[in-house]
Structure formats: C-alpha cells, structure tokens
N, C-alpha and C. Protein backbone atom coordinates (compact mmCIF):
# COMPACT_ATOMS: atom_id res chain seq x y z
N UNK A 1 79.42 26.23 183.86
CA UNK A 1 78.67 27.23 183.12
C UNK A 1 79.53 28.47 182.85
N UNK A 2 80.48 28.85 183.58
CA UNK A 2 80.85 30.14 183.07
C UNK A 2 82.11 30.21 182.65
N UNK A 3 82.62 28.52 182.65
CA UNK A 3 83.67 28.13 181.54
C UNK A 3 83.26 28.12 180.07
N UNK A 4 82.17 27.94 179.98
CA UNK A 4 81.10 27.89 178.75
C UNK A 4 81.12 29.41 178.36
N UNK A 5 80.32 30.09 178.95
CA UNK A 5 80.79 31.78 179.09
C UNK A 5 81.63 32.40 178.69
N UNK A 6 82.76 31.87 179.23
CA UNK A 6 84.13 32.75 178.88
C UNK A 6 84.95 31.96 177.69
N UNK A 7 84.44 30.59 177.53
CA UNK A 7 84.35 30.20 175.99
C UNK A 7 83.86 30.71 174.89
N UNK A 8 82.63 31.17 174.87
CA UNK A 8 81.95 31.22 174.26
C UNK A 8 82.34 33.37 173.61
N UNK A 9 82.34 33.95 174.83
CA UNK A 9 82.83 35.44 174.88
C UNK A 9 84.36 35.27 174.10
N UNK A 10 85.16 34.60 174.29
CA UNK A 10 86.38 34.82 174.11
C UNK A 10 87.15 34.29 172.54
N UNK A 11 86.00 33.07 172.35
CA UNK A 11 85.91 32.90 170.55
C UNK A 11 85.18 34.00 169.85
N UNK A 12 84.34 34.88 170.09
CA UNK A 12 83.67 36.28 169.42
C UNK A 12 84.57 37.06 169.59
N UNK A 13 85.69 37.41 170.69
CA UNK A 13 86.47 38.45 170.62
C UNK A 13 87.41 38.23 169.72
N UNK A 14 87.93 36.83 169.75
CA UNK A 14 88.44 36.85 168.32
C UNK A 14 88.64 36.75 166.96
N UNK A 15 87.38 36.54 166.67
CA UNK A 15 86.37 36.72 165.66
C UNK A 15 86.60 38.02 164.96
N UNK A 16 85.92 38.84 165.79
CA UNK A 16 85.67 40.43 165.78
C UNK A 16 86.61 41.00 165.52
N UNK A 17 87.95 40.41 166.24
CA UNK A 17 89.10 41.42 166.31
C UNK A 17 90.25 40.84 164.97
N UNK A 18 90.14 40.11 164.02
CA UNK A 18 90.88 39.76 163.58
C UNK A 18 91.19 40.71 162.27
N UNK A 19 92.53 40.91 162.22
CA UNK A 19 93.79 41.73 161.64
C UNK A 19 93.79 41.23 160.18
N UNK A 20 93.16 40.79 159.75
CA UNK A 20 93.39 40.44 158.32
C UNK A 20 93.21 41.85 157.74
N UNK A 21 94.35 41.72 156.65
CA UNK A 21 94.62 42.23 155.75
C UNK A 21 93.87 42.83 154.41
N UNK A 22 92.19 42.59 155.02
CA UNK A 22 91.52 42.22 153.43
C UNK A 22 91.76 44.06 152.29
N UNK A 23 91.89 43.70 151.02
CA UNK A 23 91.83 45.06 150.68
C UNK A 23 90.38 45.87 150.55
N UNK A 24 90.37 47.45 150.96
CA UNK A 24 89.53 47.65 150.83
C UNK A 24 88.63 48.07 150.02
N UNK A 25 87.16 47.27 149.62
CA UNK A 25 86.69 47.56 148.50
C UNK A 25 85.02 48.34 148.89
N UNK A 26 84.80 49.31 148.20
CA UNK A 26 83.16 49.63 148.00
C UNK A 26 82.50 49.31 146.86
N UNK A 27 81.34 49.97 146.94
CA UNK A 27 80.39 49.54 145.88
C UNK A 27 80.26 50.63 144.92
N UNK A 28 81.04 51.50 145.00
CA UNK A 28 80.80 52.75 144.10
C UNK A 28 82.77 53.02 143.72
N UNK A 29 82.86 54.09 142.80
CA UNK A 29 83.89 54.29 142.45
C UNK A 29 84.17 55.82 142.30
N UNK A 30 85.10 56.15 143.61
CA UNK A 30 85.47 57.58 143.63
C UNK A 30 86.86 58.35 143.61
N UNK A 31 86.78 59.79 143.96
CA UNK A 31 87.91 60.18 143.96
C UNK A 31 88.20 61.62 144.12
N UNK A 32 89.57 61.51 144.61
CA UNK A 32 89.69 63.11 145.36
C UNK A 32 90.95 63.26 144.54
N UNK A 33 91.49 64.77 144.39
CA UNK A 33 92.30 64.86 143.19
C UNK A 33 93.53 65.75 144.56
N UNK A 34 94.71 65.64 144.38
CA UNK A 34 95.97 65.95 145.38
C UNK A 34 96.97 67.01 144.49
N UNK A 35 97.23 68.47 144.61
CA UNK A 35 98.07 68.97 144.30
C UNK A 35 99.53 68.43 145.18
N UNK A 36 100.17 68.28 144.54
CA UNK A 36 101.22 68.12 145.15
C UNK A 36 102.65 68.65 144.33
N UNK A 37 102.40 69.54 143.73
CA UNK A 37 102.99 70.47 142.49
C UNK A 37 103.17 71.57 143.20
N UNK A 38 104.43 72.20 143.25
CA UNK A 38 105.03 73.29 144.03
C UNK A 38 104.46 74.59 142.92
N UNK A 39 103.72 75.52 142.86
CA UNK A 39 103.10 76.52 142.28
C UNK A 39 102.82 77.55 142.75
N UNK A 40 103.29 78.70 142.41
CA UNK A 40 103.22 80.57 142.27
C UNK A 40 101.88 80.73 142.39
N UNK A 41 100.91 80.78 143.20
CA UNK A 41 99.62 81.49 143.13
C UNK A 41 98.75 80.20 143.07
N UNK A 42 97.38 80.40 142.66
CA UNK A 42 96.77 79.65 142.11
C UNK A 42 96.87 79.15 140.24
N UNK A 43 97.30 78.52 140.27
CA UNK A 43 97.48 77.83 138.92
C UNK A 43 96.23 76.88 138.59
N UNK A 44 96.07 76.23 139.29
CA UNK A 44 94.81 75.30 139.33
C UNK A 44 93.60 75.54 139.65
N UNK A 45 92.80 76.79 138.77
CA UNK A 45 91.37 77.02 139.21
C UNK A 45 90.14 76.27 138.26
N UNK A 46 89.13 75.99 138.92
CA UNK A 46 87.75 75.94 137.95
C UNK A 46 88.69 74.45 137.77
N UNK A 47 89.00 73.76 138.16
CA UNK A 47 89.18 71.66 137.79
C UNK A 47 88.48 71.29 137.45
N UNK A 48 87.96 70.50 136.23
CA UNK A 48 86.93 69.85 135.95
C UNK A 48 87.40 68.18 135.76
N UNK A 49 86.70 67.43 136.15
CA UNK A 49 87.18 66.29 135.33
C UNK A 49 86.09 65.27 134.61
N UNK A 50 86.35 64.83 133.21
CA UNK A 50 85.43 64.56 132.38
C UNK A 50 86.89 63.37 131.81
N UNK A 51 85.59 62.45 130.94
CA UNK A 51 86.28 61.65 129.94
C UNK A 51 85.55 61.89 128.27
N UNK A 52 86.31 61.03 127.84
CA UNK A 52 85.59 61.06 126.64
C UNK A 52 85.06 59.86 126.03
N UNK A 53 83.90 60.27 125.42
CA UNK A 53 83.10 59.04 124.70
C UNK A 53 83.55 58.17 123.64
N UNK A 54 82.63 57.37 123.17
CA UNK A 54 82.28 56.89 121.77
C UNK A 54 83.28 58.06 120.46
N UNK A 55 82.51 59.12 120.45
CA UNK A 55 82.25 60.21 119.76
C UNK A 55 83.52 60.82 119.93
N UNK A 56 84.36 60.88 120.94
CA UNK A 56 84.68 61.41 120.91
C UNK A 56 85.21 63.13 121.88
N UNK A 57 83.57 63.05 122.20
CA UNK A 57 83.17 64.11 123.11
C UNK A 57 83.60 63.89 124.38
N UNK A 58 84.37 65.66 124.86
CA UNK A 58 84.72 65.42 126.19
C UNK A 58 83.07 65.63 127.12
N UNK A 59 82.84 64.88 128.02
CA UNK A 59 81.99 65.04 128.62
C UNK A 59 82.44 64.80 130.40
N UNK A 60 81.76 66.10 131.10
CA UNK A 60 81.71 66.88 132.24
C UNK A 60 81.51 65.77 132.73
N UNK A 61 82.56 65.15 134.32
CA UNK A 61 82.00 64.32 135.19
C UNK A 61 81.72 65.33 136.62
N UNK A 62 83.14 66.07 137.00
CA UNK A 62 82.75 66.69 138.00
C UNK A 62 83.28 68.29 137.69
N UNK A 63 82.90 69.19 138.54
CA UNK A 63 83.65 70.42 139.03
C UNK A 63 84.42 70.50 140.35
N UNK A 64 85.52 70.65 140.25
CA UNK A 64 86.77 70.59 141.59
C UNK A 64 87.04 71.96 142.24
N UNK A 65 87.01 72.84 141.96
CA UNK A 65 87.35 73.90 142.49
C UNK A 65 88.51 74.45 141.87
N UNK A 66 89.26 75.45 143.06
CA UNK A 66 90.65 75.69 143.13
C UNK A 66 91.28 74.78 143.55
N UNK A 67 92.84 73.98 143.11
CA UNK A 67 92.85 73.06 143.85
C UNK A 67 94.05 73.69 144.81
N UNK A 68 94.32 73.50 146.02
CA UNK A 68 95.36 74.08 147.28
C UNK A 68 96.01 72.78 147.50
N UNK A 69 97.76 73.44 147.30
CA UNK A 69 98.89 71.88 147.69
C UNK A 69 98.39 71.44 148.78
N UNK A 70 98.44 70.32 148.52
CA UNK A 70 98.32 69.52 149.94
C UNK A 70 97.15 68.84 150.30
N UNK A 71 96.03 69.75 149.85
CA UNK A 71 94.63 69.52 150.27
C UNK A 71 93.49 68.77 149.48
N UNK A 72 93.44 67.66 149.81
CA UNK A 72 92.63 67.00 148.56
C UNK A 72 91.08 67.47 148.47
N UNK A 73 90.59 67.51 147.19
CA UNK A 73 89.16 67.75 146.97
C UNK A 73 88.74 66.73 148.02
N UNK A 74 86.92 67.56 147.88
CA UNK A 74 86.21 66.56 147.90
C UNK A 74 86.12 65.46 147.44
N UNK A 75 85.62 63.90 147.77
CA UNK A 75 85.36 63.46 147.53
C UNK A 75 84.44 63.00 146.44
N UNK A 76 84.89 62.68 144.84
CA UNK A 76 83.53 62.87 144.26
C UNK A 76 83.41 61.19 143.89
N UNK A 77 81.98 60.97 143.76
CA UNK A 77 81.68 59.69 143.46
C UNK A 77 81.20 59.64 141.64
N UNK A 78 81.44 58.69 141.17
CA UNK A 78 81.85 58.77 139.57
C UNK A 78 79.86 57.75 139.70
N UNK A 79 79.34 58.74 139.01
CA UNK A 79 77.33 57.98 138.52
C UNK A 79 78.19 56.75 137.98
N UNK A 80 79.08 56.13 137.01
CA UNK A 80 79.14 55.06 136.32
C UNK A 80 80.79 54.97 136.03
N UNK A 81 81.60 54.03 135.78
CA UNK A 81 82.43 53.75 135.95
C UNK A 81 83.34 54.06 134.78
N UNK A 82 84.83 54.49 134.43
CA UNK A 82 85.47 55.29 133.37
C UNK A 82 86.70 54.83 133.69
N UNK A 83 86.96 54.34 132.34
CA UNK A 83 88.06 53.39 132.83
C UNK A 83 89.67 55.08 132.63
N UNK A 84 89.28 56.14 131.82
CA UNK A 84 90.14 57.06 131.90
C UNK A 84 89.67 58.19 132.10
N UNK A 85 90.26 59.28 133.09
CA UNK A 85 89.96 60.27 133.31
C UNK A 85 90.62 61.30 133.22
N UNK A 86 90.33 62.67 132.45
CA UNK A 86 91.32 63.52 132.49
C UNK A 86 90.68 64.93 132.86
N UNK A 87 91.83 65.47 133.27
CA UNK A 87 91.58 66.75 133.97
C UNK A 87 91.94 68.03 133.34
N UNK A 88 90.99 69.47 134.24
CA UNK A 88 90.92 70.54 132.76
C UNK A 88 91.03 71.23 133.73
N UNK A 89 91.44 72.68 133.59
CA UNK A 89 91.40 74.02 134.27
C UNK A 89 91.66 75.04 133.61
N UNK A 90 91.08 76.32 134.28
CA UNK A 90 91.81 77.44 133.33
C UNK A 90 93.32 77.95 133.86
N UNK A 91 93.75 78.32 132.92
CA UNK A 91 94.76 79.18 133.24
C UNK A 91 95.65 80.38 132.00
N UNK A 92 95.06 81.14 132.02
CA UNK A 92 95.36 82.36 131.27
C UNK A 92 93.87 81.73 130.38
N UNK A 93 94.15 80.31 129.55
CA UNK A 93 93.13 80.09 128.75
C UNK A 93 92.70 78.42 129.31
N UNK A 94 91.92 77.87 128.21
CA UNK A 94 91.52 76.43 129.08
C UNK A 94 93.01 75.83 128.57
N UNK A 95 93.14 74.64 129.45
CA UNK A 95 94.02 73.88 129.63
C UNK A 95 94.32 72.28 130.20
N UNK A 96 94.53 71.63 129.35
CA UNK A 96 94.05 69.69 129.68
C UNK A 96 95.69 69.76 129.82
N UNK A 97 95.71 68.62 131.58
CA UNK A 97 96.42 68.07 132.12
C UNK A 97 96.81 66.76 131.16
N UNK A 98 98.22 66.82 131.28
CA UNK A 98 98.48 65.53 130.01
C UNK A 98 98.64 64.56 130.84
N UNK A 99 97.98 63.94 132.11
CA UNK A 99 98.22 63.13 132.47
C UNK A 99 96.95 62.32 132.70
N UNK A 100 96.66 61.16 132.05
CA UNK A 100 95.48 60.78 132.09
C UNK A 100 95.61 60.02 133.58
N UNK A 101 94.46 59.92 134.23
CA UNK A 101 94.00 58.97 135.20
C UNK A 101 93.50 57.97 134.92
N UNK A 102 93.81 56.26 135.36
CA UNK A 102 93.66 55.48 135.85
C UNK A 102 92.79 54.74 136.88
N UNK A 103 91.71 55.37 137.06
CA UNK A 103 91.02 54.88 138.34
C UNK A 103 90.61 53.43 138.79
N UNK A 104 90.59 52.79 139.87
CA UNK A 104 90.07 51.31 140.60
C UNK A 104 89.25 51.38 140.47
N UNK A 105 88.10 50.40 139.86
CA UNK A 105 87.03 50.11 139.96
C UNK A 105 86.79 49.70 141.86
N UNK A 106 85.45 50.37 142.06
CA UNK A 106 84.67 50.21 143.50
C UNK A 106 85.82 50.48 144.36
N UNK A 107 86.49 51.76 144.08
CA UNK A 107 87.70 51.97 145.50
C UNK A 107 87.75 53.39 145.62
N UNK A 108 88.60 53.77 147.14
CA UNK A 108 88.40 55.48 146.86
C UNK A 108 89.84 55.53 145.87
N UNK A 109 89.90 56.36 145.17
CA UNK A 109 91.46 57.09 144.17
C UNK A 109 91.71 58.20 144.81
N UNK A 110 92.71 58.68 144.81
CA UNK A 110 93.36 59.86 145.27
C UNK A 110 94.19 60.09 143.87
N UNK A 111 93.81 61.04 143.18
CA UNK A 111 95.01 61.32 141.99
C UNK A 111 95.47 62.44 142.34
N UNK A 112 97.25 62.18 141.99
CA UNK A 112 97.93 63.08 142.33
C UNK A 112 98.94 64.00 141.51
N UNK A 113 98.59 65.34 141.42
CA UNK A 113 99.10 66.16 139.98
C UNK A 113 100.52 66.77 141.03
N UNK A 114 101.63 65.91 140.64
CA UNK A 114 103.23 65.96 140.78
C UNK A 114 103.87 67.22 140.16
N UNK A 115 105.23 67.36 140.16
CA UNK A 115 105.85 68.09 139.79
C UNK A 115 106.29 68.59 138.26
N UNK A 116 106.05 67.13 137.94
CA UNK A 116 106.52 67.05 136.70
C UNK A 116 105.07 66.63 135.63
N UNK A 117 103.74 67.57 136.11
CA UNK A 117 102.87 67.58 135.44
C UNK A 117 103.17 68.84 134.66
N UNK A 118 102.48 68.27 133.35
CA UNK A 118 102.65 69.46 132.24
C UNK A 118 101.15 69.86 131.40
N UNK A 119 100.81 70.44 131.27
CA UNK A 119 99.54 70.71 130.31
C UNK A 119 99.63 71.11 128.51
N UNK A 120 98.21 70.67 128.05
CA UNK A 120 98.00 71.35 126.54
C UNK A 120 97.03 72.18 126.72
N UNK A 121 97.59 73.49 126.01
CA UNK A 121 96.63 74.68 125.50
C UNK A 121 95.71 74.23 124.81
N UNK A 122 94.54 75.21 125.43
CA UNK A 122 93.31 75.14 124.59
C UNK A 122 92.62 76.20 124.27
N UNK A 123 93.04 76.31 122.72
CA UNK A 123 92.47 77.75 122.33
C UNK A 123 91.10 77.98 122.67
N UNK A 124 90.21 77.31 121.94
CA UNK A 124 88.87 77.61 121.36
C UNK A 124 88.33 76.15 122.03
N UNK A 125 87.18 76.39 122.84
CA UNK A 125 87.02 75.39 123.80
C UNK A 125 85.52 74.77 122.94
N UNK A 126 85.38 73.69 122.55
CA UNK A 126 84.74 72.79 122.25
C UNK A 126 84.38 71.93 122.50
N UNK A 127 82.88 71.05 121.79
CA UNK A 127 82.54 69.54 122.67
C UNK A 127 83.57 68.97 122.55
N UNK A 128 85.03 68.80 122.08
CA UNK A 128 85.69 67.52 121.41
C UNK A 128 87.23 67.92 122.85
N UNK A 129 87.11 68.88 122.77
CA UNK A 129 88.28 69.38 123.86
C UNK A 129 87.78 70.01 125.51
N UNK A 130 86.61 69.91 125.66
CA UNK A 130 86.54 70.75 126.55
C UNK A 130 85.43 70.28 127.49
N UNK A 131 85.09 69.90 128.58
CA UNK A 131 83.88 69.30 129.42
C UNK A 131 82.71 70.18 129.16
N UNK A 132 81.70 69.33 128.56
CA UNK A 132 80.29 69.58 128.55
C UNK A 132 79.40 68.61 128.68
C-alpha cells in the first residue's frame, strides 16, 4: 500500500512540476510602453496611444502619462484587438512617434521607444492626426 502511495504522489509531482517551455498566451491583448531613449527633462508627456480606422480617424485607445526611462507604464489592456498602434505626446506642440507598433495578439507587449526614435509635428490637431 504505500508503494502504491509513493507511486501514485510521485507521478503528480511530476506532472505538476514539468519545465516545458509552453509560450505564454492570455485571453486579452495588452501593453506597457518602455522609454528607453536617453532625454533632457521630460520629453514624453500626456502619451496617448490610438490607431486609426476605416476613415481614417485617429481614435484614442489609451492615456499613458509622463513616460520615465526605464519605467514601464501601466499595464493597459486593448477593449479589441489592433493590428497597429501608434503613439502621440506633446512636446512644445502635439507630436506622432514615427514608429508604428506591432502588437501579439492575446500576449502582454512591452513597446519600446529607443534611441533612435524620431517624431512628426503636429500643427493643428485633428480627428485625422490626433486621438479622439
């Protein structure tokens, strides 16, 4: 009987404990945004990130904050899934990051604004340029 026992215990432990590799997936699709851009002050205030439609229209997904090297946002979870995402802030005036995002469907993203990120001016802020 308690060969049975320690049979029985010792196939669940390895069950339980097994190291596979699987990748990890959720049921939702999110993301935290990473300065990692060496910058004088705050450069990166008011982040928004939105895509654009059908139409055309940039439309508001989240608000990010200030963003601080090193420190990733919150976590934001995307209501519905976008296959591109781009990012906005002010600075002197509004300003779109020319680097579009890529996000995994049902995974966390970490996007990360590098050194060699550059932006376009935005005079006059509109539905077609600007998150609403």
């Amino acid at each position: 009987m308690k060969k049975l026992l320690l049979l029985l215990f010792s196939v669940s432990f390895f069950v339980s404990c097994s190291d596979d590799p699987a990748e990890e997936t959720q049921d939702y699709t999110s993301y935290t945004i990473t300065l990692k851009a060496e910058t004088d002050g705050d450069v990166f205030t008011n982040v928004k990130s939105a895509y654009f439609n059908d139409k055309r229209e940039c439309i508001l997904l989240g608000e990010h904050g200030t963003l601080k090297y090193g420190v990733p946002t919150t976590e934001f979870i995307m209501p519905e899934f976008h296959d591109s995402i781009y990012l906005f802030y002010d600075y002197a005036t509004g300003m779109q990051l020319k680097s579009v995002f890529k996000p995994k469907k049902n995974a966390k993203n970490d996007f990360i604004i590098s050194d060699d990120a550059t932006g376009i001016f935005i005079r006059e802020k509109t539905v077609y340029n600007w998150p609403h």
